[in-house]
N, C-alpha and C. Protein backbone atom coordinates (compact mmCIF):
# COMPACT_ATOMS: atom_id res chain seq x y z
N UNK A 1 8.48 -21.31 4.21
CA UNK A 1 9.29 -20.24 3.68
C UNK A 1 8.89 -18.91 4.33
N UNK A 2 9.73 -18.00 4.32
CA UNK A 2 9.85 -16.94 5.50
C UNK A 2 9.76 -16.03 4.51
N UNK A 3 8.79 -15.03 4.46
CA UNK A 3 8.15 -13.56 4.12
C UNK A 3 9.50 -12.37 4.90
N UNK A 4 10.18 -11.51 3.81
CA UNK A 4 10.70 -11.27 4.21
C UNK A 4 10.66 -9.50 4.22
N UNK A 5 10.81 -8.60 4.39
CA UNK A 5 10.70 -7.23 3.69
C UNK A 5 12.16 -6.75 3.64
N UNK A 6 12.49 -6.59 2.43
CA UNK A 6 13.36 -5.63 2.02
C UNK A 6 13.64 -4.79 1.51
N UNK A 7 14.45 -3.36 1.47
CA UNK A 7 14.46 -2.25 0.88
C UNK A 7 16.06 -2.29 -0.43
N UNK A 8 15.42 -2.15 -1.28
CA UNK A 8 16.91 -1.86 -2.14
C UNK A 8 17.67 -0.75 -2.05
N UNK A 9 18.71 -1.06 -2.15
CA UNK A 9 20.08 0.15 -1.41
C UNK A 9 20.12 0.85 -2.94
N UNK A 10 20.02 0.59 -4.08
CA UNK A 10 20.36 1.09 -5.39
C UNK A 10 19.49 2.05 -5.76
N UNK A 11 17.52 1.72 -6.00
CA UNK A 11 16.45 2.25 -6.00
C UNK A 11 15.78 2.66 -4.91
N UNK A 12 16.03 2.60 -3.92
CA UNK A 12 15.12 2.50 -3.07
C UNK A 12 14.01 1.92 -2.42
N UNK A 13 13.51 1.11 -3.66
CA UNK A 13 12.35 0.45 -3.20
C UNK A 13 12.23 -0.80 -2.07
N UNK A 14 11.06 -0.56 -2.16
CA UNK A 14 10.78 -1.20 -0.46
C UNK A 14 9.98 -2.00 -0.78
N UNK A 15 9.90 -4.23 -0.96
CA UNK A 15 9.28 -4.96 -1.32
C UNK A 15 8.95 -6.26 0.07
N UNK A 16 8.50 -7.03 0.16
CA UNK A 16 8.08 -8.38 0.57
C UNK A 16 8.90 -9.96 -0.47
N UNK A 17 9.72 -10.42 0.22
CA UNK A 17 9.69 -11.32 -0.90
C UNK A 17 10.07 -13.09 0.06
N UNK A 18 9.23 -13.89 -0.37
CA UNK A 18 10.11 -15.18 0.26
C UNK A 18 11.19 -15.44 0.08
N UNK A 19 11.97 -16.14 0.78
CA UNK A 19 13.58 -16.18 0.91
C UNK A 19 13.76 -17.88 1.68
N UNK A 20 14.77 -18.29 0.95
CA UNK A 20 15.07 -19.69 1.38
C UNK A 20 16.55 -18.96 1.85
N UNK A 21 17.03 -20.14 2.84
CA UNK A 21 18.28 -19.94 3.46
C UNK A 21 19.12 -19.72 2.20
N UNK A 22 19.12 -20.03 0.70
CA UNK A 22 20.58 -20.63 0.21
C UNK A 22 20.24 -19.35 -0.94
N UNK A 23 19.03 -18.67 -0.57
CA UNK A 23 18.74 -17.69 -1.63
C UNK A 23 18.72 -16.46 -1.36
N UNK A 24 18.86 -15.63 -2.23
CA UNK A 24 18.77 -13.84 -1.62
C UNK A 24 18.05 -13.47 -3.01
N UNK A 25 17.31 -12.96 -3.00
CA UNK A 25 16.03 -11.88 -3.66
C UNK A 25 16.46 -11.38 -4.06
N UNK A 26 16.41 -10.83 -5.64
CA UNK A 26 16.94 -9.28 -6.43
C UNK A 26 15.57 -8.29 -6.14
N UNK A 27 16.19 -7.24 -6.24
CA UNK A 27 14.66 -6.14 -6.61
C UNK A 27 13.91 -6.47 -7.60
N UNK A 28 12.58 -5.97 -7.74
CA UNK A 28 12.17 -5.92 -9.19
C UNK A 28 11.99 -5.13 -9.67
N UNK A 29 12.43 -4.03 -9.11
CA UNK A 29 12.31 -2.53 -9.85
C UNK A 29 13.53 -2.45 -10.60
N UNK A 30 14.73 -2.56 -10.12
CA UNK A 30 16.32 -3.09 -10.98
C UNK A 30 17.25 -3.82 -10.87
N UNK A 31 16.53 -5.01 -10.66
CA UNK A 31 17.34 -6.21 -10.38
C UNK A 31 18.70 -6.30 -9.59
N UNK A 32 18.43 -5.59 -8.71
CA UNK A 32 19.91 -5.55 -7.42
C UNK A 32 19.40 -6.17 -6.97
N UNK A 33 20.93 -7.04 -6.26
CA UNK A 33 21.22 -7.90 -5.14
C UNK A 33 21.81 -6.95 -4.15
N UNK A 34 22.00 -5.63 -3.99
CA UNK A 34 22.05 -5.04 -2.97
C UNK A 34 20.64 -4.25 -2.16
N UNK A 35 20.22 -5.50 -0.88
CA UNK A 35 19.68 -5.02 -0.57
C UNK A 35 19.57 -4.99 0.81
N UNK A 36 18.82 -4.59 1.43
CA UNK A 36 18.99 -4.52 3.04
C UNK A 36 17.51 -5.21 3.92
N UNK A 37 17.59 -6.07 4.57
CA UNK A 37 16.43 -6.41 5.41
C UNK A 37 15.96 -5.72 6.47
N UNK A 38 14.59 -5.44 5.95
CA UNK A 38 14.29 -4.84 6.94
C UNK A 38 13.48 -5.78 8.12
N UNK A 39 13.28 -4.59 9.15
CA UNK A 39 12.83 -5.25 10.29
C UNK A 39 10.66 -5.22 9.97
N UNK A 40 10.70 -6.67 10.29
CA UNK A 40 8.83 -6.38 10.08
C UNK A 40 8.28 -6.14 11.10
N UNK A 41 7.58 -5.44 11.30
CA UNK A 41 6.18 -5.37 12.26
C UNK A 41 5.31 -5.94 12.61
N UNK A 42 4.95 -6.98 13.39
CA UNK A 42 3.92 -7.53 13.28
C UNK A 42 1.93 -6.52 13.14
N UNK A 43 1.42 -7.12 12.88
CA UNK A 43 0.32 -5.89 12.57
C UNK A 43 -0.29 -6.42 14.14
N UNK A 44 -1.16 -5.27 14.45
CA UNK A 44 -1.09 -5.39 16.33
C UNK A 44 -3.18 -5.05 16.15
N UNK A 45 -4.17 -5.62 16.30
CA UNK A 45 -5.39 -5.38 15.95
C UNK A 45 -5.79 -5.24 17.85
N UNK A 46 -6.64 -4.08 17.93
CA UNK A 46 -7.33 -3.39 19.35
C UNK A 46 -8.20 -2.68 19.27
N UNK A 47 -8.99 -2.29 20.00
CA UNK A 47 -10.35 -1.64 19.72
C UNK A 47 -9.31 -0.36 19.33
N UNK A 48 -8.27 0.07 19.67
CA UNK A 48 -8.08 1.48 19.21
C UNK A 48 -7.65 1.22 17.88
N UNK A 49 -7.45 0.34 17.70
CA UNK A 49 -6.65 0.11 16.00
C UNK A 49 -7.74 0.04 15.17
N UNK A 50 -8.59 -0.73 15.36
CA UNK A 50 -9.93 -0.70 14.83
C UNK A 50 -10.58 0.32 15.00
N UNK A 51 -11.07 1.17 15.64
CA UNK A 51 -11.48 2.40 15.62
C UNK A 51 -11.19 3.44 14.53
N UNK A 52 -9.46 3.44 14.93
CA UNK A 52 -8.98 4.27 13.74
C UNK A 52 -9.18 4.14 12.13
N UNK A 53 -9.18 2.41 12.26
CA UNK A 53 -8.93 2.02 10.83
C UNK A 53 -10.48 2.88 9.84
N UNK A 54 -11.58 2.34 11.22
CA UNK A 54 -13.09 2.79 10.62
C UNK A 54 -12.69 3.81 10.30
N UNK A 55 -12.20 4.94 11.15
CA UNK A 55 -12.29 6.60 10.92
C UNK A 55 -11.33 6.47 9.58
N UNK A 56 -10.70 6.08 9.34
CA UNK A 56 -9.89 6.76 8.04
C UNK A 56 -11.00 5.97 6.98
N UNK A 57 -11.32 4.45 6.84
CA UNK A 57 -12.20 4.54 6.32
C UNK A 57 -13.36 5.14 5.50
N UNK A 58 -13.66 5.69 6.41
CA UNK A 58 -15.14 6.85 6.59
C UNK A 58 -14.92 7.99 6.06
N UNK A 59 -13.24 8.35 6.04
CA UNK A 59 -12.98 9.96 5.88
C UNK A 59 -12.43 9.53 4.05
N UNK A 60 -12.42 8.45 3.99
CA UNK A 60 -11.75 7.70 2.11
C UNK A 60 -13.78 7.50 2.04
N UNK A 61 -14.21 7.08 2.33
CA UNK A 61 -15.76 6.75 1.27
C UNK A 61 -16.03 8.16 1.37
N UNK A 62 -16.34 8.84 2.50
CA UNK A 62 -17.00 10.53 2.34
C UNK A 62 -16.40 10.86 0.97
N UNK A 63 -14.49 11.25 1.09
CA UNK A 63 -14.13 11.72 -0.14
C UNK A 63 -14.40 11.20 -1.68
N UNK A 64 -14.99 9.87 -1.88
CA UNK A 64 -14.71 9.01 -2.82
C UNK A 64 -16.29 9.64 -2.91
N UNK A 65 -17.29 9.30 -1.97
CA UNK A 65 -18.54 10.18 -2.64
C UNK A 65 -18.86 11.09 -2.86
N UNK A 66 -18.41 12.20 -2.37
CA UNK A 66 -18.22 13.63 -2.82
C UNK A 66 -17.82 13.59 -4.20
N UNK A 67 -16.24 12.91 -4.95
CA UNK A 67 -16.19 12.73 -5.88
C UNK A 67 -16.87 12.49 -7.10
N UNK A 68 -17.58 11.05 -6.63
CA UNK A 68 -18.01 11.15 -7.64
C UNK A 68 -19.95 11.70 -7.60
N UNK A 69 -20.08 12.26 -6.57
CA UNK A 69 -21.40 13.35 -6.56
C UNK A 69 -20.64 14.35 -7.43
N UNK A 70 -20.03 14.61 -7.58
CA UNK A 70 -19.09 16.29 -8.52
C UNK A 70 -19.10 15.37 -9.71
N UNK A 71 -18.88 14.31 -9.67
CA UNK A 71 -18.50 13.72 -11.38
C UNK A 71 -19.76 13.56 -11.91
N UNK A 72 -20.80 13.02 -11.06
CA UNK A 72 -22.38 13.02 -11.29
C UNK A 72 -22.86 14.45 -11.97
N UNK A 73 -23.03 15.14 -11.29
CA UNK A 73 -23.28 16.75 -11.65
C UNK A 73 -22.52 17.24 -12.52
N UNK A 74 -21.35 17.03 -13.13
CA UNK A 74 -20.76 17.39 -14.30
C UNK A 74 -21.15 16.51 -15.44
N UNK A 75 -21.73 15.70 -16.00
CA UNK A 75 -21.73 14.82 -16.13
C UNK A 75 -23.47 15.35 -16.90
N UNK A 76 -23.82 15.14 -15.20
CA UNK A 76 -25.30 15.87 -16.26
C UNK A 76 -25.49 17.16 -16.58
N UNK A 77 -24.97 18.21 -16.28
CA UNK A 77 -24.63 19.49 -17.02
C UNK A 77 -24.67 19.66 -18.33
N UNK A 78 -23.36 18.48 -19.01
CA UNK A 78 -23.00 18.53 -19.96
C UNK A 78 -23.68 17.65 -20.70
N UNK A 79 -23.90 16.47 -20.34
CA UNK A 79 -25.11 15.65 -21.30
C UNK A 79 -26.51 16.02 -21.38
N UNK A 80 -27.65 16.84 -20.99
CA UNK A 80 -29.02 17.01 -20.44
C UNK A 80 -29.51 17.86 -21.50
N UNK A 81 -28.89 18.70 -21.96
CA UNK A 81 -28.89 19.76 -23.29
C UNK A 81 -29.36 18.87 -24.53
C-alpha cells in the first residue's frame, strides 16, 4: 500500500495517508473528500544534509537549555526562602 500526502482543498490541512486503488482518504480534520495529492519528496541524506540537520539540532538543545537554566533559577528564587 502506497503512502500518500495530501492537502485538503476545504481546511487546508496537509496529511500522509495510505490509499488503495478503489479508495480515496477523507481528511481528519473535516472529513472532506475534496482533496488534492500532493507531490512527495523523497528525503535526500549528504554530508551537507547532515551537517545542517546537527546545526539546527544544536541551535534547539542550546535553546531548550537555556530554558530550562531560566526555569531552574526561577524556581529556586522562589522556593529557597
Amino acid at each position: 500500500m502506497p503512502i500518500y500526502e495530501y492537502k485538503c482543498r476545504g481546511c487546508g490541512r496537509q496529511f500522509e495517508a495510505l490509499a488503495l486503488k478503489a479508495t480515496t482518504p477523507t481528511c481528519p480534520g473535516c472529513s472532506s473528500g475534496d482533496l488534492e495529492r500532493l507531490l512527495s519528496v523523497p528525503a535526500v541524506k549528504s554530508e551537507g544534509t547532515h551537517a545542517l540537520a546537527m546545526k539546527a539540532a544544536k541551535r534547539r538543545d542550546s535553546k531548550q537549555a537555556a530554558e530550562n537554566n531560566r526555569a531552574q533559577r526561577e524556581y529556586e528564587l522562589h522556593h529557597n526562602n
